[in-house]
PDB file of N, CA and C in Angstrom:
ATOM      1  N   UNK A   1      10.211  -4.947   4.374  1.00  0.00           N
ATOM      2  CA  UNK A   1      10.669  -3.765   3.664  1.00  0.00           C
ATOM      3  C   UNK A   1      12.114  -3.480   4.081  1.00  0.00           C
ATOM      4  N   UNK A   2      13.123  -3.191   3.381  1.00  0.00           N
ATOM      5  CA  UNK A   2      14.141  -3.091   3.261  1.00  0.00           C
ATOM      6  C   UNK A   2      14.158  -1.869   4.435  1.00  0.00           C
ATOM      7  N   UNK A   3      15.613  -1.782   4.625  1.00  0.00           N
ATOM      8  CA  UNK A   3      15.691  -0.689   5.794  1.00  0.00           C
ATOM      9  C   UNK A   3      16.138   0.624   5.338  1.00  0.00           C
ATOM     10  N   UNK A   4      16.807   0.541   3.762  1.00  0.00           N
ATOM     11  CA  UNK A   4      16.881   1.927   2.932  1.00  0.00           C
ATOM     12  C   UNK A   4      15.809   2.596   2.009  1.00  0.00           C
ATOM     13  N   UNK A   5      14.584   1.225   2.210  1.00  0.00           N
ATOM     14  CA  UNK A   5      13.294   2.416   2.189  1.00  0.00           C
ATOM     15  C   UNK A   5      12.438   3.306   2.912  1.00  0.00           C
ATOM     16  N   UNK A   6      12.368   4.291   2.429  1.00  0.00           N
ATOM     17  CA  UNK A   6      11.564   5.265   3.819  1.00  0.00           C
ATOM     18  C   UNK A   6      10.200   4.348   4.039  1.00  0.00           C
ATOM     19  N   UNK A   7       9.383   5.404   5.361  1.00  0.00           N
ATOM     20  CA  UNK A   7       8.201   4.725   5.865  1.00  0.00           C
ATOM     21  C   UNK A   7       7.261   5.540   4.738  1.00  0.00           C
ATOM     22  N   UNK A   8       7.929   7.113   4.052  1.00  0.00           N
ATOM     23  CA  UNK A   8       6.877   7.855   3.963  1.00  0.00           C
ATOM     24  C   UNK A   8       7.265   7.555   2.281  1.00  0.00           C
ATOM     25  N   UNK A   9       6.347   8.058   1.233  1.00  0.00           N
ATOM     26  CA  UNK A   9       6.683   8.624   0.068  1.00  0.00           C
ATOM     27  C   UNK A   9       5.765  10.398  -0.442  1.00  0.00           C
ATOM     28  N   UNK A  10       6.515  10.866  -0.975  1.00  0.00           N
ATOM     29  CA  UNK A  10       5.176  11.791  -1.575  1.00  0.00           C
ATOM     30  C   UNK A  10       4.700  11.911  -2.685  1.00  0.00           C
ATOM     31  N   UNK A  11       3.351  12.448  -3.111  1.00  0.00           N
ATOM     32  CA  UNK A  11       2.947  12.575  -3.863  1.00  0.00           C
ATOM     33  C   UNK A  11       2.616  14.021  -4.741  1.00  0.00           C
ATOM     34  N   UNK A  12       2.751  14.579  -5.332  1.00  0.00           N
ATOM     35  CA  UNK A  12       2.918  15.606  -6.027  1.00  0.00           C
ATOM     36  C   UNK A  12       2.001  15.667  -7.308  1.00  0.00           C
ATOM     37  N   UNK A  13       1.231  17.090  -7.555  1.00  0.00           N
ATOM     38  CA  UNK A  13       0.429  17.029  -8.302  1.00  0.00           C
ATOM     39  C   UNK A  13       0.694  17.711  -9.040  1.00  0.00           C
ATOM     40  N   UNK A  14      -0.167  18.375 -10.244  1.00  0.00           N
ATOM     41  CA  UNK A  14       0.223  19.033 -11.224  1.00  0.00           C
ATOM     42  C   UNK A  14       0.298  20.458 -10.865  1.00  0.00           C
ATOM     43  N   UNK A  15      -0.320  20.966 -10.046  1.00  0.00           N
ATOM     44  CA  UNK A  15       0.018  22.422  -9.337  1.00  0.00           C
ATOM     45  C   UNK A  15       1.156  22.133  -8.411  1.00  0.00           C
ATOM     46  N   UNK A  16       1.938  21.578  -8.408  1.00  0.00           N
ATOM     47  CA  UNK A  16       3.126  21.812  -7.520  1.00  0.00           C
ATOM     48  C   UNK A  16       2.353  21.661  -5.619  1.00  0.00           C
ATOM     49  N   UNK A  17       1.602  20.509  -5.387  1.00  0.00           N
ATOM     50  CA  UNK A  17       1.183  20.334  -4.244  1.00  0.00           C
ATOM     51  C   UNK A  17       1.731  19.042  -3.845  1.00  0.00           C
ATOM     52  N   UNK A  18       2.216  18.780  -2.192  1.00  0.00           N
ATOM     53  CA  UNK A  18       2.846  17.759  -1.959  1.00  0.00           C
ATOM     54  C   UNK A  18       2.523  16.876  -0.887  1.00  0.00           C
ATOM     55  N   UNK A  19       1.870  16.160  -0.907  1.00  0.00           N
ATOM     56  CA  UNK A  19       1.482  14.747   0.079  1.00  0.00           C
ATOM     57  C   UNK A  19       2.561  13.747   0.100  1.00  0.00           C
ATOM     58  N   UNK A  20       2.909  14.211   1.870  1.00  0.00           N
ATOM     59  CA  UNK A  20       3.504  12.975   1.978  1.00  0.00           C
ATOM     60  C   UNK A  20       2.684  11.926   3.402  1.00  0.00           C
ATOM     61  N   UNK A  21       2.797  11.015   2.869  1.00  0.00           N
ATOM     62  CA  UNK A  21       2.038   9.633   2.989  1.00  0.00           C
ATOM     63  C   UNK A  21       2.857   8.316   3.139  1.00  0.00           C
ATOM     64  N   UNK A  22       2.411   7.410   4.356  1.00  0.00           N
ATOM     65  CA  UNK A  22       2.796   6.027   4.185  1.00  0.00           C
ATOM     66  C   UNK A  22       2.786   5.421   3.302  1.00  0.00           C
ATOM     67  N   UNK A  23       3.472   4.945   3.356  1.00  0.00           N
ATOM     68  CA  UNK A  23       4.168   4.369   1.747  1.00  0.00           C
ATOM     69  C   UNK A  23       3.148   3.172   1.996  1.00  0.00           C
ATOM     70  N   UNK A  24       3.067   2.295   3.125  1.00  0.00           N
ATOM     71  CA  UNK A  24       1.893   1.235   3.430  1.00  0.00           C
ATOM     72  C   UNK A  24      -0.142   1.438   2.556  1.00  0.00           C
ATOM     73  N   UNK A  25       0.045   2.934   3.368  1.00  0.00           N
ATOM     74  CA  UNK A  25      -1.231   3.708   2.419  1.00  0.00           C
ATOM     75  C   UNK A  25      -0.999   3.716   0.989  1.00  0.00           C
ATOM     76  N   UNK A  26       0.326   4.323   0.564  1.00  0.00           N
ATOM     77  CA  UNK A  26       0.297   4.458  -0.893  1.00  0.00           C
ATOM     78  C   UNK A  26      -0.086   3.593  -1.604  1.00  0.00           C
ATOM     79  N   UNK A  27       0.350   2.418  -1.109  1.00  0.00           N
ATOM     80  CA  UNK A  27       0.370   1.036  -1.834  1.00  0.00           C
ATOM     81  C   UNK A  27      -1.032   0.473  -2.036  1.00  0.00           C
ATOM     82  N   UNK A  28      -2.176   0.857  -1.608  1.00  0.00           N
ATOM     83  CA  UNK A  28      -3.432   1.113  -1.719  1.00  0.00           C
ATOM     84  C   UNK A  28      -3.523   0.865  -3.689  1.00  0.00           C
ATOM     85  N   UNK A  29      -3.156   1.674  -4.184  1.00  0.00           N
ATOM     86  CA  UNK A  29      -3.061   1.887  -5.573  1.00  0.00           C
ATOM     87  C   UNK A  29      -2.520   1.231  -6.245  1.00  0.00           C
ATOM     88  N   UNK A  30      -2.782   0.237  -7.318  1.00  0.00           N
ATOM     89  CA  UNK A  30      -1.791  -0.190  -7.872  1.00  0.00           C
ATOM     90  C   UNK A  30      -1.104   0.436  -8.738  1.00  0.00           C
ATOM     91  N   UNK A  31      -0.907   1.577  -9.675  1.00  0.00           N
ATOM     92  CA  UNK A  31      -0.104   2.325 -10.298  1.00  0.00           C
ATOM     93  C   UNK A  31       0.989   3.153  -9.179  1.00  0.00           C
ATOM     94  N   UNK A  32       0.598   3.584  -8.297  1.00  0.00           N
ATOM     95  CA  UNK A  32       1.372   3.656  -7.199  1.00  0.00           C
ATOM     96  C   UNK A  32       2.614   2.885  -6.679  1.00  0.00           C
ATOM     97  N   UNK A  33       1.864   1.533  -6.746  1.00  0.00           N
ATOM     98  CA  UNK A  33       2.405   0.868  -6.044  1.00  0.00           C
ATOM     99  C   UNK A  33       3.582   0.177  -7.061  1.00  0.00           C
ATOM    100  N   UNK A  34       3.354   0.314  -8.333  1.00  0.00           N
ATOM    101  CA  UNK A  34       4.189  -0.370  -9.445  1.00  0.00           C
ATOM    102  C   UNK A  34       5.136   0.576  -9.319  1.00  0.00           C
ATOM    103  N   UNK A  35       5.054   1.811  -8.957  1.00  0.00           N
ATOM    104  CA  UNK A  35       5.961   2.993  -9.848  1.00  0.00           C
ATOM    105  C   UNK A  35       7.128   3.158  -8.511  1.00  0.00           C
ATOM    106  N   UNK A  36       6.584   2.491  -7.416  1.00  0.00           N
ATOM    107  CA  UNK A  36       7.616   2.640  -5.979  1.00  0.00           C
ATOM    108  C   UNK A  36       8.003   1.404  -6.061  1.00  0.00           C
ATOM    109  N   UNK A  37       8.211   0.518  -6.714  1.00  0.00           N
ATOM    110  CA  UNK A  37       8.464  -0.863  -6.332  1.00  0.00           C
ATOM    111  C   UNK A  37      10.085  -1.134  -6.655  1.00  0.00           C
ATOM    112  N   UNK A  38      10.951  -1.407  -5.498  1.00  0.00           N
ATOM    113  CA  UNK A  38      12.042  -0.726  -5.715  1.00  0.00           C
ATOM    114  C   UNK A  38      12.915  -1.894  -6.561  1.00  0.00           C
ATOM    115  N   UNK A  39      11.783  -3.036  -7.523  1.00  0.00           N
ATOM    116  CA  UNK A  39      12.842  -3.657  -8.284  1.00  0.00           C
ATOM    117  C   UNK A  39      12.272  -3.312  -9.824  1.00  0.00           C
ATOM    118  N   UNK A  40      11.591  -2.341  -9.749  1.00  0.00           N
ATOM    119  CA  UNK A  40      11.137  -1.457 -11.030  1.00  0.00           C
ATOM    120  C   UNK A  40      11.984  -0.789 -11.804  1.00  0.00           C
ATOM    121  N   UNK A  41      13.518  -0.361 -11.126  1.00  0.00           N
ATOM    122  CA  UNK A  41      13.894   0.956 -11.702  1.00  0.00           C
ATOM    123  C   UNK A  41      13.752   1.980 -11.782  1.00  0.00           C
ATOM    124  N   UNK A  42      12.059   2.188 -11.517  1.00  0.00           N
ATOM    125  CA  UNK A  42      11.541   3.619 -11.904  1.00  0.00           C
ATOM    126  C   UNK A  42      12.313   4.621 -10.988  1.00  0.00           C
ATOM    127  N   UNK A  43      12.108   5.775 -11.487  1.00  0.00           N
ATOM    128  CA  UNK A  43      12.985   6.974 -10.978  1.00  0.00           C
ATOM    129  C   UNK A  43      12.207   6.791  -9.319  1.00  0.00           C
ATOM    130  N   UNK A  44      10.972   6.985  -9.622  1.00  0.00           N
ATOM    131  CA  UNK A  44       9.995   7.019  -7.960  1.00  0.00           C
ATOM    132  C   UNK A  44      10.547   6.354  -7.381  1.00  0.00           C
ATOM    133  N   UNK A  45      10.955   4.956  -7.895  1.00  0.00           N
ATOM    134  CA  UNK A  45      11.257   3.709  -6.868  1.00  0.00           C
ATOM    135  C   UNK A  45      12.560   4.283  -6.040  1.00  0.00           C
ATOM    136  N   UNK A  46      13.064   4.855  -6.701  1.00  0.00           N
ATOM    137  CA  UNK A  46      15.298   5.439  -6.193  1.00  0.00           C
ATOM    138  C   UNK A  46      14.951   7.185  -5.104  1.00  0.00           C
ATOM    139  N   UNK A  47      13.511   7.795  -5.701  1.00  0.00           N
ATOM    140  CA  UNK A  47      13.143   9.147  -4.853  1.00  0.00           C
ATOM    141  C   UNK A  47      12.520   8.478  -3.979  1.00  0.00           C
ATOM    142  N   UNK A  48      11.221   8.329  -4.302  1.00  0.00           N
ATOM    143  CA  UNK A  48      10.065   7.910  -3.038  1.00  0.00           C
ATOM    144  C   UNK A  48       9.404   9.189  -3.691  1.00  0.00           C
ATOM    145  N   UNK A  49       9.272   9.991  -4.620  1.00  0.00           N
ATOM    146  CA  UNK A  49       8.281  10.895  -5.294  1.00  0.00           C
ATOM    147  C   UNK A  49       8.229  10.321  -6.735  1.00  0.00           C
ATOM    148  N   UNK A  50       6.170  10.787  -6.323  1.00  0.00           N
ATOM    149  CA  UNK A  50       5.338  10.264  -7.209  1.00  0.00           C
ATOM    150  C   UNK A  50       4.810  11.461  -7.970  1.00  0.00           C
ATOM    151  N   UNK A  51       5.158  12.266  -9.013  1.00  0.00           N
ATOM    152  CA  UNK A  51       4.277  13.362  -9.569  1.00  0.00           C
ATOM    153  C   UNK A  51       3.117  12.426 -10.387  1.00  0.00           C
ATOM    154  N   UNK A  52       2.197  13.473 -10.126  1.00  0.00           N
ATOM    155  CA  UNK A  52       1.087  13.421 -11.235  1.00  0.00           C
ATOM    156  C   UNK A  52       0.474  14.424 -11.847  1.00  0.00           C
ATOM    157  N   UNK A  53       0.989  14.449 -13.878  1.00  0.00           N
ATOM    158  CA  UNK A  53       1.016  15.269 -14.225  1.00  0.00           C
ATOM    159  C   UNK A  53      -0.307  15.868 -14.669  1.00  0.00           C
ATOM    160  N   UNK A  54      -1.179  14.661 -14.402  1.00  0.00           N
ATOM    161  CA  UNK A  54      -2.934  15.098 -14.828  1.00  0.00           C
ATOM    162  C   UNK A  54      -3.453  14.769 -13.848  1.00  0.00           C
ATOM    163  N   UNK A  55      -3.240  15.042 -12.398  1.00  0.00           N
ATOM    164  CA  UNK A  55      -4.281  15.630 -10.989  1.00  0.00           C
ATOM    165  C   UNK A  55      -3.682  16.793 -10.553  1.00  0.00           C
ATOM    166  N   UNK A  56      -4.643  17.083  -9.910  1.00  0.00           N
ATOM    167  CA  UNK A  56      -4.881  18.824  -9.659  1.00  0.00           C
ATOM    168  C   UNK A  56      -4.308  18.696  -7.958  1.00  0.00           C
ATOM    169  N   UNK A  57      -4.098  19.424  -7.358  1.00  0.00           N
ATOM    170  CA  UNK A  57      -3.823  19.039  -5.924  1.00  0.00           C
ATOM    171  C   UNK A  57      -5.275  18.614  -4.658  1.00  0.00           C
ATOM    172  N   UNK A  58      -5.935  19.559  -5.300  1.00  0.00           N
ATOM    173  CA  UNK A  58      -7.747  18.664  -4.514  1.00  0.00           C
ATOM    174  C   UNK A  58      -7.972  17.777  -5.195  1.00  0.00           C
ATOM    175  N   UNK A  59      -8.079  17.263  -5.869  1.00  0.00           N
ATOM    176  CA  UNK A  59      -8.327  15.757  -6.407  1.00  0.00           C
ATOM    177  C   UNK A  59      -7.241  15.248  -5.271  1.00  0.00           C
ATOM    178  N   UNK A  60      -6.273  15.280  -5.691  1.00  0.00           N
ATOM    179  CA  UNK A  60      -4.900  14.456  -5.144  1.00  0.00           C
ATOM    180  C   UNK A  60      -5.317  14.946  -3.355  1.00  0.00           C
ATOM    181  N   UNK A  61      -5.165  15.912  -3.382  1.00  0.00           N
ATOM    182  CA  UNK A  61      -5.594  15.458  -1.547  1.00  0.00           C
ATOM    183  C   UNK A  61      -6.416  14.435  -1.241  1.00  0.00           C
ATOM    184  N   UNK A  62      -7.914  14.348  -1.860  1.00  0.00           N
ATOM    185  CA  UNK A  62      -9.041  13.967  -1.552  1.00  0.00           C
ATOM    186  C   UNK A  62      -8.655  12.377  -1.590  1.00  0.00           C
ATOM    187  N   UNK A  63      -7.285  11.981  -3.056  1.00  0.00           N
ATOM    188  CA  UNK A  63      -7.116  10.332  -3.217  1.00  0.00           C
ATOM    189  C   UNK A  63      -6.112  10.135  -1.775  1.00  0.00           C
ATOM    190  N   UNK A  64      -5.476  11.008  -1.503  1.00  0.00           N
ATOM    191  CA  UNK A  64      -4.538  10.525  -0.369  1.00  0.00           C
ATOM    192  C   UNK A  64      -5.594  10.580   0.510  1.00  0.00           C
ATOM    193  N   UNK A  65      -6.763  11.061   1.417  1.00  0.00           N
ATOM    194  CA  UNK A  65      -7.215  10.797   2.681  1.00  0.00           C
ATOM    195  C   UNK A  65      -7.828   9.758   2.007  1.00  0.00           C
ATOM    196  N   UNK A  66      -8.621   9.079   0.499  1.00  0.00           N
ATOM    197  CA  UNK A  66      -8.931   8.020   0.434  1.00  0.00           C
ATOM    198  C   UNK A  66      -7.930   6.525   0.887  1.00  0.00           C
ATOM    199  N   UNK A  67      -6.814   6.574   0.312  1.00  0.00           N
ATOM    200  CA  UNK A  67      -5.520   5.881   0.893  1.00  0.00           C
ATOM    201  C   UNK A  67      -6.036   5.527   2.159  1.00  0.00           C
ATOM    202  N   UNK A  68      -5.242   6.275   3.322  1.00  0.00           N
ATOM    203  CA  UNK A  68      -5.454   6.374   4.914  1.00  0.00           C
ATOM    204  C   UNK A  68      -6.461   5.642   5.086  1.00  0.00           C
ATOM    205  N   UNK A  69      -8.181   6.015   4.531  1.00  0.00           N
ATOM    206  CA  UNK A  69      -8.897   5.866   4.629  1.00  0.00           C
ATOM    207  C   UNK A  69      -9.433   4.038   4.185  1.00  0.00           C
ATOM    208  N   UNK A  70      -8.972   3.534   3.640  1.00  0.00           N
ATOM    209  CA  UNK A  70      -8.832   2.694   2.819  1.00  0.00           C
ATOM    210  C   UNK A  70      -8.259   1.176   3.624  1.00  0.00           C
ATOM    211  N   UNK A  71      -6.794   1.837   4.325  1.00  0.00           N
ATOM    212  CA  UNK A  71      -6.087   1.318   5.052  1.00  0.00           C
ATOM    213  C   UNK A  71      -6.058   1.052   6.088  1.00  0.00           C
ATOM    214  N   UNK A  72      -7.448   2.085   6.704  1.00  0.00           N
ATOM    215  CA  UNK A  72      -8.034   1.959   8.700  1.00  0.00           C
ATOM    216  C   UNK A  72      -9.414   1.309   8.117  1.00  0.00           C
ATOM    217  N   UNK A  73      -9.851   1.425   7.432  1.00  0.00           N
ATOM    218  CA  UNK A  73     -11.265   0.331   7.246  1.00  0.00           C
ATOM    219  C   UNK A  73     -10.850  -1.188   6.453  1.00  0.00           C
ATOM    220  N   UNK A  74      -9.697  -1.037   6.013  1.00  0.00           N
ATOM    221  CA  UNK A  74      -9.529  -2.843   5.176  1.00  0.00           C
ATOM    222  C   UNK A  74     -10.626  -3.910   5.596  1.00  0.00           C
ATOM    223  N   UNK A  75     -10.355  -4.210   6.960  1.00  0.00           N
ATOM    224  CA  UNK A  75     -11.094  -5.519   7.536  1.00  0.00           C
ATOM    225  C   UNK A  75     -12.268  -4.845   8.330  1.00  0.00           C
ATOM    226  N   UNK A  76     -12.812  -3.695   8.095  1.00  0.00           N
ATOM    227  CA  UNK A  76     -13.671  -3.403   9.382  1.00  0.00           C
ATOM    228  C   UNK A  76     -15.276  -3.667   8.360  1.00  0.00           C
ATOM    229  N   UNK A  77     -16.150  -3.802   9.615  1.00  0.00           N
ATOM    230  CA  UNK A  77     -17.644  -3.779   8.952  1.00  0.00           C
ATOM    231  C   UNK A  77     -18.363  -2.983   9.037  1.00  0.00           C
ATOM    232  N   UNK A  78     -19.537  -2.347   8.697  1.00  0.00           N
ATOM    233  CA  UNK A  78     -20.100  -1.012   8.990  1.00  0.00           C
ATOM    234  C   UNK A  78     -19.344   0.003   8.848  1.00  0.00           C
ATOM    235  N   UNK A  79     -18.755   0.118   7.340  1.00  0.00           N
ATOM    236  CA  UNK A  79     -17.592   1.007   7.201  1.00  0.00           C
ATOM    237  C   UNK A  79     -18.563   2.244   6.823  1.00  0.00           C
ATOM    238  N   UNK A  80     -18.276   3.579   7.752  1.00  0.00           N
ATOM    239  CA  UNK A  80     -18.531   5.075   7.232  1.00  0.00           C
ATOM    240  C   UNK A  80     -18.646   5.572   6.009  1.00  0.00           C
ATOM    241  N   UNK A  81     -19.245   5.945   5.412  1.00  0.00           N
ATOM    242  CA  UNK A  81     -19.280   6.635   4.033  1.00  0.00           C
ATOM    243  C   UNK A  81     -18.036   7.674   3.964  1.00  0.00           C
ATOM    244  N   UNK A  82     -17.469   7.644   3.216  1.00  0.00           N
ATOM    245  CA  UNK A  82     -16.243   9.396   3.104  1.00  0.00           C
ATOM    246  C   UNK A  82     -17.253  10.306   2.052  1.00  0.00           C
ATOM    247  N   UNK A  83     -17.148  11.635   3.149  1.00  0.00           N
ATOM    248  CA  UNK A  83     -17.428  12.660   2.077  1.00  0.00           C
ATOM    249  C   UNK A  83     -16.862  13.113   1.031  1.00  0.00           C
ATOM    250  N   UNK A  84     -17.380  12.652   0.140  1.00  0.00           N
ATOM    251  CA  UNK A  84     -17.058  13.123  -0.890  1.00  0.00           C
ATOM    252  C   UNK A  84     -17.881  14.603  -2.264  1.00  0.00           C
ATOM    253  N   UNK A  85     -17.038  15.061  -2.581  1.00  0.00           N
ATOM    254  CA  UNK A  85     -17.818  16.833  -2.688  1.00  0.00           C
ATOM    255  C   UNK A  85     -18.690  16.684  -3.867  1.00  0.00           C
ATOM    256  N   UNK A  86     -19.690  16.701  -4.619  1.00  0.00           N
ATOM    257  CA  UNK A  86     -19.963  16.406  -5.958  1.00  0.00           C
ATOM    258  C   UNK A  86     -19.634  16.963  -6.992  1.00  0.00           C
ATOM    259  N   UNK A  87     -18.980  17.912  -6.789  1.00  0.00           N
ATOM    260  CA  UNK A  87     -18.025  18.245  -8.062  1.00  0.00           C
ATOM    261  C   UNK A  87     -16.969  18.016  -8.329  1.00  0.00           C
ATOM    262  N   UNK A  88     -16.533  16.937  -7.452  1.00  0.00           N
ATOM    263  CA  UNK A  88     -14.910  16.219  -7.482  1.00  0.00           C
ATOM    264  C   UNK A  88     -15.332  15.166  -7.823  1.00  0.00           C
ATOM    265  N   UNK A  89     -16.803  14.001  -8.029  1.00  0.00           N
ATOM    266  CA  UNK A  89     -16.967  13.315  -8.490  1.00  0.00           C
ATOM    267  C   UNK A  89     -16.031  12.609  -9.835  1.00  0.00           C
ATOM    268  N   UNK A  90     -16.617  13.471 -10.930  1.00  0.00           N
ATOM    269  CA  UNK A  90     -15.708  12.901 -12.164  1.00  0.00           C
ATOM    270  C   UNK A  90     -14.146  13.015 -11.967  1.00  0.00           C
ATOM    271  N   UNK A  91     -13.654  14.201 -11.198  1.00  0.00           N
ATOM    272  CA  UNK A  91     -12.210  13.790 -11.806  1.00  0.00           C
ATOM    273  C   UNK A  91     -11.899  12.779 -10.922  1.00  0.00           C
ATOM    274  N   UNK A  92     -12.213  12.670  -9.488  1.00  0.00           N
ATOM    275  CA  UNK A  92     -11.769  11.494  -8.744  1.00  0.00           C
ATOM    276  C   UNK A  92     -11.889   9.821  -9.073  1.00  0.00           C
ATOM    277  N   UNK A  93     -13.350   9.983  -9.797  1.00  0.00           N
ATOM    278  CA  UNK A  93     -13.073   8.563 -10.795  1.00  0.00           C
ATOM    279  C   UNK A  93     -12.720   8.321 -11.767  1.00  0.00           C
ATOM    280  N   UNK A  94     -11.858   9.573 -12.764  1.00  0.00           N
ATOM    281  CA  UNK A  94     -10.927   9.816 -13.581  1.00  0.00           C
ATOM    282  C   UNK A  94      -9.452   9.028 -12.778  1.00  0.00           C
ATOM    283  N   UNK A  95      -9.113   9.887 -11.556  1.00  0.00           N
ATOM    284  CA  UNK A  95      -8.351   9.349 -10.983  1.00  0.00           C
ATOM    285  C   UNK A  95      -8.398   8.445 -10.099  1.00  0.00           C
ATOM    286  N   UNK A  96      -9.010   7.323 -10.035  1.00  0.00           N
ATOM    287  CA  UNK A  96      -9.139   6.427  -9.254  1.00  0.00           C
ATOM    288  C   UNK A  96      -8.862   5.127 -10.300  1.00  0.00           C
ATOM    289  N   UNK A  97      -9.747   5.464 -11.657  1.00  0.00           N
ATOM    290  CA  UNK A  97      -9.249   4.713 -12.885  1.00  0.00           C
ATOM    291  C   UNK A  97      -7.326   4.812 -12.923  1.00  0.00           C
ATOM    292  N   UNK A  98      -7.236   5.888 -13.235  1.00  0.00           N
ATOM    293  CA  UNK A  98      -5.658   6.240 -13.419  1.00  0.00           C
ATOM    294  C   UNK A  98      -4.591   5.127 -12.444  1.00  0.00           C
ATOM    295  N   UNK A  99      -5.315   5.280 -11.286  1.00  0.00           N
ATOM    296  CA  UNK A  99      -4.255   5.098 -10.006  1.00  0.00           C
ATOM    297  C   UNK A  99      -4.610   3.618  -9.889  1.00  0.00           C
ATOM    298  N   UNK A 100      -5.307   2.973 -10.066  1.00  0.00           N
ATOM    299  CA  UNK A 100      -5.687   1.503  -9.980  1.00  0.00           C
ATOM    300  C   UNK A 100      -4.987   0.773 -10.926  1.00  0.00           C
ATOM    301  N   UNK A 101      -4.848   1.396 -11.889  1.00  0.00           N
ATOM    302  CA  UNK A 101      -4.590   0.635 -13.163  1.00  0.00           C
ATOM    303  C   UNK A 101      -3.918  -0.534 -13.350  1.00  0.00           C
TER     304      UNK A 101
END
């Protein structure tokens, strides 16, 4: 990684909420990871901010500790379940579709 990219990026939701996060974690996502990719152009790629104009900021928290989460279990076995709330169900696999893409 280049040395004029940060370690962190953030993420920003449609209520004006702001996660900032390893950019290593971010990259978890592939829509994420396309939109920081700094031979993209994209505006994100030149900020290091990611809005998203259709997640809510609890959704979007819940995908960033998935990230982290994601990134300390990669290679492990007997991986922990994450709590997850059941009424965040649908939009989180709304946004999990979104963010993979």
């Amino acid at each position: 990684m280049p040395s004029s990219v940060s370690e962190f990026v953030t993420l920003v939701s449609n209520d004006g909420f702001e996660f900032i996060v390893r950019r290593s974690s971010a990259y978890v996502a592939g829509t994420i990871r396309r939109m920081l990719d700094p031979t993209s152009n994209f505006a994100e790629a030149i900020s290091g901010r990611c809005v998203f104009n259709n997640i809510n900021g609890i959704v979007l928290e819940k995908v960033c500790e998935y990230l982290y989460y994601n990134e300390k279990y990669k290679n492990a076995k007997d991986v922990p379940d994450m709590d997850i709330p059941p009424e965040l169900c649908l939009e989180l696999l709304m946004a999990a579709d979104y963010l993979n893409g």
